[in-house]
N, C-alpha and C. Protein backbone atom coordinates (compact mmCIF):
# COMPACT_ATOMS: atom_id res chain seq x y z
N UNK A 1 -4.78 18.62 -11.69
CA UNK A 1 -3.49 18.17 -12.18
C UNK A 1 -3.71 17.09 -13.23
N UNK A 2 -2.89 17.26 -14.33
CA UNK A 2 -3.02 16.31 -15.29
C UNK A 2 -2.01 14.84 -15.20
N UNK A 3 -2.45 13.67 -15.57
CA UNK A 3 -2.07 12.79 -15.08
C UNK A 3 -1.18 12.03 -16.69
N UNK A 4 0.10 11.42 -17.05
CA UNK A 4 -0.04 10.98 -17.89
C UNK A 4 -0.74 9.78 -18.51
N UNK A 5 -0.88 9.78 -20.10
CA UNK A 5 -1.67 9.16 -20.46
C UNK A 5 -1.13 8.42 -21.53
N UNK A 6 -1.45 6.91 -21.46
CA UNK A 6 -0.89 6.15 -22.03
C UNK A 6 -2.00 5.73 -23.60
N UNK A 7 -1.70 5.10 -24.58
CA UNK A 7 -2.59 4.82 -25.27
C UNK A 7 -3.43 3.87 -25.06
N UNK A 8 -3.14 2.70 -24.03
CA UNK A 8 -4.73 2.13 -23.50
C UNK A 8 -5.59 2.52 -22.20
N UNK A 9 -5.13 4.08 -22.03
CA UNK A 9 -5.97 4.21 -21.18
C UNK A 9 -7.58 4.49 -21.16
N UNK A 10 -8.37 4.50 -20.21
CA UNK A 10 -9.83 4.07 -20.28
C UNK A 10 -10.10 2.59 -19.87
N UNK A 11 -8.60 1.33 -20.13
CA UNK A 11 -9.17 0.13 -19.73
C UNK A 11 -8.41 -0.20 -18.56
N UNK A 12 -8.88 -1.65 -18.30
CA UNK A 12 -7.95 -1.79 -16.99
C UNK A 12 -7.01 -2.07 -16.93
N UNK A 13 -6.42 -2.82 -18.20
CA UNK A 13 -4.85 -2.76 -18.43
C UNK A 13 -4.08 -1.36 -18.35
N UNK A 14 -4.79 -0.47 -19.06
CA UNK A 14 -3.98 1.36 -18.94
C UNK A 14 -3.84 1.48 -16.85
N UNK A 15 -5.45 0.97 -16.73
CA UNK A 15 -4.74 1.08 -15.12
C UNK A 15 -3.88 0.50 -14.61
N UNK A 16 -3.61 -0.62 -14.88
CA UNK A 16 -2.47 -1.36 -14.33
C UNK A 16 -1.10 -1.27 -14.56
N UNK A 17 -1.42 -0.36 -15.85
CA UNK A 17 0.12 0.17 -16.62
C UNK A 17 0.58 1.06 -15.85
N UNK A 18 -0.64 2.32 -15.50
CA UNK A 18 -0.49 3.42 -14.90
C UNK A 18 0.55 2.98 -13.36
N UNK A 19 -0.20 1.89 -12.26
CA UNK A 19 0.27 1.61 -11.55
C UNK A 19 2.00 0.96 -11.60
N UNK A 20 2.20 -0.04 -12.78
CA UNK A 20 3.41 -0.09 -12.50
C UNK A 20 4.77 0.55 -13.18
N UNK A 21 4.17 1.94 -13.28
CA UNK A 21 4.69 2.71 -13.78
C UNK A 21 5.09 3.82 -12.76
N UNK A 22 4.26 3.98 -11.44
CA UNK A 22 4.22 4.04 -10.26
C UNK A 22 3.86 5.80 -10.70
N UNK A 23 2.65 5.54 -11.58
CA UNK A 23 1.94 6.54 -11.75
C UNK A 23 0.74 6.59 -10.82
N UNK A 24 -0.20 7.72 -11.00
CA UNK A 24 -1.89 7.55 -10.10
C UNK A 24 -2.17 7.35 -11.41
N UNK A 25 -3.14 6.27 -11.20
CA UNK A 25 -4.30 5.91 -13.09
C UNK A 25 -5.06 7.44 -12.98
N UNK A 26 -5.08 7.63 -14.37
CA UNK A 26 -6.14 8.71 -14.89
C UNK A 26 -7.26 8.76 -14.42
N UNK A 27 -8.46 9.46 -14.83
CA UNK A 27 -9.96 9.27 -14.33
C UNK A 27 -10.47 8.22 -15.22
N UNK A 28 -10.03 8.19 -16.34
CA UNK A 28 -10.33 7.17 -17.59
C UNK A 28 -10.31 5.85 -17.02
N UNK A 29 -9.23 5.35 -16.48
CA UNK A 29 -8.47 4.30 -15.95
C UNK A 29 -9.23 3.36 -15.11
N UNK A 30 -9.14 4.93 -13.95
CA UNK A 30 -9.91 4.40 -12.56
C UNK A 30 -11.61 3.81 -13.19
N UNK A 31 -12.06 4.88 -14.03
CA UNK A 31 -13.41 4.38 -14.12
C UNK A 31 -13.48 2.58 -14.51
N UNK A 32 -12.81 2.56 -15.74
CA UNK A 32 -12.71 1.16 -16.11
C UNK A 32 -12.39 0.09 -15.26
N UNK A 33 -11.44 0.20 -14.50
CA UNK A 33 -11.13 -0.48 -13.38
C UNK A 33 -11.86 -0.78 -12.56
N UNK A 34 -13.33 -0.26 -12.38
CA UNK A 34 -14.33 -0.01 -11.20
C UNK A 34 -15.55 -0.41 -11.83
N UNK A 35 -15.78 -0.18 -13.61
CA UNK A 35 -16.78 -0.91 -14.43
C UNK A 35 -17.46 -1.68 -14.16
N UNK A 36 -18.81 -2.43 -14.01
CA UNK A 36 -19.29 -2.94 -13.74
C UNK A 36 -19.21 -4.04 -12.25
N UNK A 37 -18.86 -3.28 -11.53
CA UNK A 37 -17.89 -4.07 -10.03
C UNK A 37 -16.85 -5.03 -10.27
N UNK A 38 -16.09 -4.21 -10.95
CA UNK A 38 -15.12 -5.18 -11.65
C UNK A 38 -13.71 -4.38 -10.47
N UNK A 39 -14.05 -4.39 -9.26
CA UNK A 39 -12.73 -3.56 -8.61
C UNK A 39 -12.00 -5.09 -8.24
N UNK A 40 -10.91 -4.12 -7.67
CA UNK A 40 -10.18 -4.71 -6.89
C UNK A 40 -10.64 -5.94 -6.42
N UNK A 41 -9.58 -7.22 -6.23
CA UNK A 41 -9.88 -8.63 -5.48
C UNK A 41 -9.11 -8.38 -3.84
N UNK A 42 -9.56 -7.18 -3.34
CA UNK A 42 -9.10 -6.73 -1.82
C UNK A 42 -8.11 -8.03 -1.12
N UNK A 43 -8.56 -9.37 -0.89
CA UNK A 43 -7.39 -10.01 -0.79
C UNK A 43 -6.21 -10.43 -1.70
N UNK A 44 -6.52 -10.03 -2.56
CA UNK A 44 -5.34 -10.11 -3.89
C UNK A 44 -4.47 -8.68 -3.06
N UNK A 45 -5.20 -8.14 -2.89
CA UNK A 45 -4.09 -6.43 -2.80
C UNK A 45 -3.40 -6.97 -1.25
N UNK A 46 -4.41 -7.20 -0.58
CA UNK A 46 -3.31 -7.40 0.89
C UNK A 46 -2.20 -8.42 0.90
N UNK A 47 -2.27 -9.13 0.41
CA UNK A 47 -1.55 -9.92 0.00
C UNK A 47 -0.29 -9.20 -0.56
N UNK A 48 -0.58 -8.54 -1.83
CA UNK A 48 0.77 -7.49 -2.66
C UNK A 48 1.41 -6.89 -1.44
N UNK A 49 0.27 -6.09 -0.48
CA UNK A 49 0.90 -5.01 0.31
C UNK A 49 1.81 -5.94 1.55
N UNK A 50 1.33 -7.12 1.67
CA UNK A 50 2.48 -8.04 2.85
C UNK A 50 3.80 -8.04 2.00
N UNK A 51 3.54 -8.48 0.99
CA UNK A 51 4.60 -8.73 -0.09
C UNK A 51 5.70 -7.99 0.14
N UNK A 52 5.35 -6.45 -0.47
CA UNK A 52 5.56 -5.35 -0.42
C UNK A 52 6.61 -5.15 0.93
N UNK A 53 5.70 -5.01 1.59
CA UNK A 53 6.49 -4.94 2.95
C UNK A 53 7.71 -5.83 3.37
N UNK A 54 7.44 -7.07 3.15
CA UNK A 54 8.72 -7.71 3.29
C UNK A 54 10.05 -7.78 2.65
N UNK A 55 9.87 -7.27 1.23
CA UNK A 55 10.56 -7.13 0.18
C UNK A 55 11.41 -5.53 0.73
N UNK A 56 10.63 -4.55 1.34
CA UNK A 56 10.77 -3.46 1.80
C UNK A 56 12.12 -3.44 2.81
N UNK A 57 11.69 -4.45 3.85
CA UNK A 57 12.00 -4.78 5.39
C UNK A 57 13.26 -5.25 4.55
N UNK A 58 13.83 -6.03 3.64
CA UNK A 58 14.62 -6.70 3.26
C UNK A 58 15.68 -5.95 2.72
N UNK A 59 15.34 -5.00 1.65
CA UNK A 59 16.20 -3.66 0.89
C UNK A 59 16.55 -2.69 2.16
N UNK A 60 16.10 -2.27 3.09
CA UNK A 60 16.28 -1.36 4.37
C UNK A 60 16.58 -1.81 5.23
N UNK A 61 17.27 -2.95 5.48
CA UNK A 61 17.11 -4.32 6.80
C UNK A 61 17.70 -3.41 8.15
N UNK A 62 18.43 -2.01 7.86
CA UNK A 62 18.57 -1.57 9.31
C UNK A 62 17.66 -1.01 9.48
N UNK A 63 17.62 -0.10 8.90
CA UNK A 63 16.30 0.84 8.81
C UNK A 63 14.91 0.41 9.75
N UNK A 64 14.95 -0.92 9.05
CA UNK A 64 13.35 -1.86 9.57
C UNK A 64 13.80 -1.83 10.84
N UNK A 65 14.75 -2.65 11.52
CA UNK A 65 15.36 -3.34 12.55
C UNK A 65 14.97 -1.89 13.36
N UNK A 66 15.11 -0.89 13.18
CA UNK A 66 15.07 0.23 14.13
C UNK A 66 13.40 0.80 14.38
N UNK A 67 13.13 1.25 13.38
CA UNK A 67 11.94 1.07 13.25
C UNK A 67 10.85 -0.05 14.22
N UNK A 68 11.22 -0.93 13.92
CA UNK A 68 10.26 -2.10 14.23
C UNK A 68 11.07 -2.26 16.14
N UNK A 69 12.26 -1.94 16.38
CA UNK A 69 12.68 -1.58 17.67
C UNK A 69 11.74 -0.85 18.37
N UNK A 70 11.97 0.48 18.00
CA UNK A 70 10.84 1.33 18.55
C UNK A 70 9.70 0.71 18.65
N UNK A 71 8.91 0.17 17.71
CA UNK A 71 7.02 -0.04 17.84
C UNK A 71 7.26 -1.00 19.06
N UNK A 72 8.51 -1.67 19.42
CA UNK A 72 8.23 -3.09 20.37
C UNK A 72 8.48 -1.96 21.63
N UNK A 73 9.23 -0.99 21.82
CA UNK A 73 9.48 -0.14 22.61
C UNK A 73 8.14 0.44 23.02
N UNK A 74 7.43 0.92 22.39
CA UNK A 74 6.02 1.91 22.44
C UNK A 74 5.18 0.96 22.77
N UNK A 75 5.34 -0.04 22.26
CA UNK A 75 4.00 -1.31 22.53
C UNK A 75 4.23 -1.71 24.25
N UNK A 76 5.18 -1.92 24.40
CA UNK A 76 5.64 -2.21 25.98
C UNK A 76 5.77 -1.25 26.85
N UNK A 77 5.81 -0.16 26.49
CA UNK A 77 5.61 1.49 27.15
C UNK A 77 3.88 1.48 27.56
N UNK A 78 2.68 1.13 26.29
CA UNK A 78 1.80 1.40 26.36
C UNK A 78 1.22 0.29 27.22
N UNK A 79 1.64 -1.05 27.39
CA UNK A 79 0.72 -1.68 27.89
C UNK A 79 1.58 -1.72 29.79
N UNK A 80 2.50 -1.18 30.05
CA UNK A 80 2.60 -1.00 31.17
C UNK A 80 2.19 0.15 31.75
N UNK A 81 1.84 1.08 30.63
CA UNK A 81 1.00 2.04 31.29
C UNK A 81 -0.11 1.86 31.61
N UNK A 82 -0.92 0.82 30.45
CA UNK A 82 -2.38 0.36 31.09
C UNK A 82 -2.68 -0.69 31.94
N UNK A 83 -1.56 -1.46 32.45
CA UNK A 83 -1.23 -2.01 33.91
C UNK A 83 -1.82 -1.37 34.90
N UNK A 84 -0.78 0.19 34.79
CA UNK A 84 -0.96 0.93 36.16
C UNK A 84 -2.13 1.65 36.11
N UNK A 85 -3.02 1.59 35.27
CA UNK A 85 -3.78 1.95 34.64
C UNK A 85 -4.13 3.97 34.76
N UNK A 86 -3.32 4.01 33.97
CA UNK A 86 -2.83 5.10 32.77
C UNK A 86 -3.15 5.21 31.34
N UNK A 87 -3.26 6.50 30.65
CA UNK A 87 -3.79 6.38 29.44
C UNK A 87 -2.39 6.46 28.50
């Protein structure tokens, strides 16, 4: 599948364009981006992705609320099952 392509792609700005364009970067992109261990600052990204999420939780606020109901539901399902010790 062909991906679009911007005119700075190949560098890491085209990747970053690609991304907030809420494209996948090209192969061009990705390579540059990855250049000389030039990736990702992994706590820079977790960071975005908390971000992300809260900003998320905030635009959907029932949505979350239900959601996040259930996991407290399943979480307390699972650990009284491994009480009685059950899988």
């Amino acid at each position: 599948m062909r991906w679009p392509r911007s005119s700075r792609c190949g560098t890491r700005d085209g990747y970053i364009a690609h991304l907030r364009k809420g494209e996948r970067p090209c192969d061009d992109c990705r390579r540059a981006y990855w250049r000389n261990g030039q990736g990702p600052d992994w706590a820079v990204l977790a960071k975005a992705y908390e971000r992300a999420l809260v900003r998320l939780s905030w635009r959907h606020r029932e949505e979350f609320k239900a959601l996040y109901a259930d996991e407290v539901a399943d979480a307390i399902t699972a650990g009284e099952s491994e009480r009685r010790g059950g899988s």
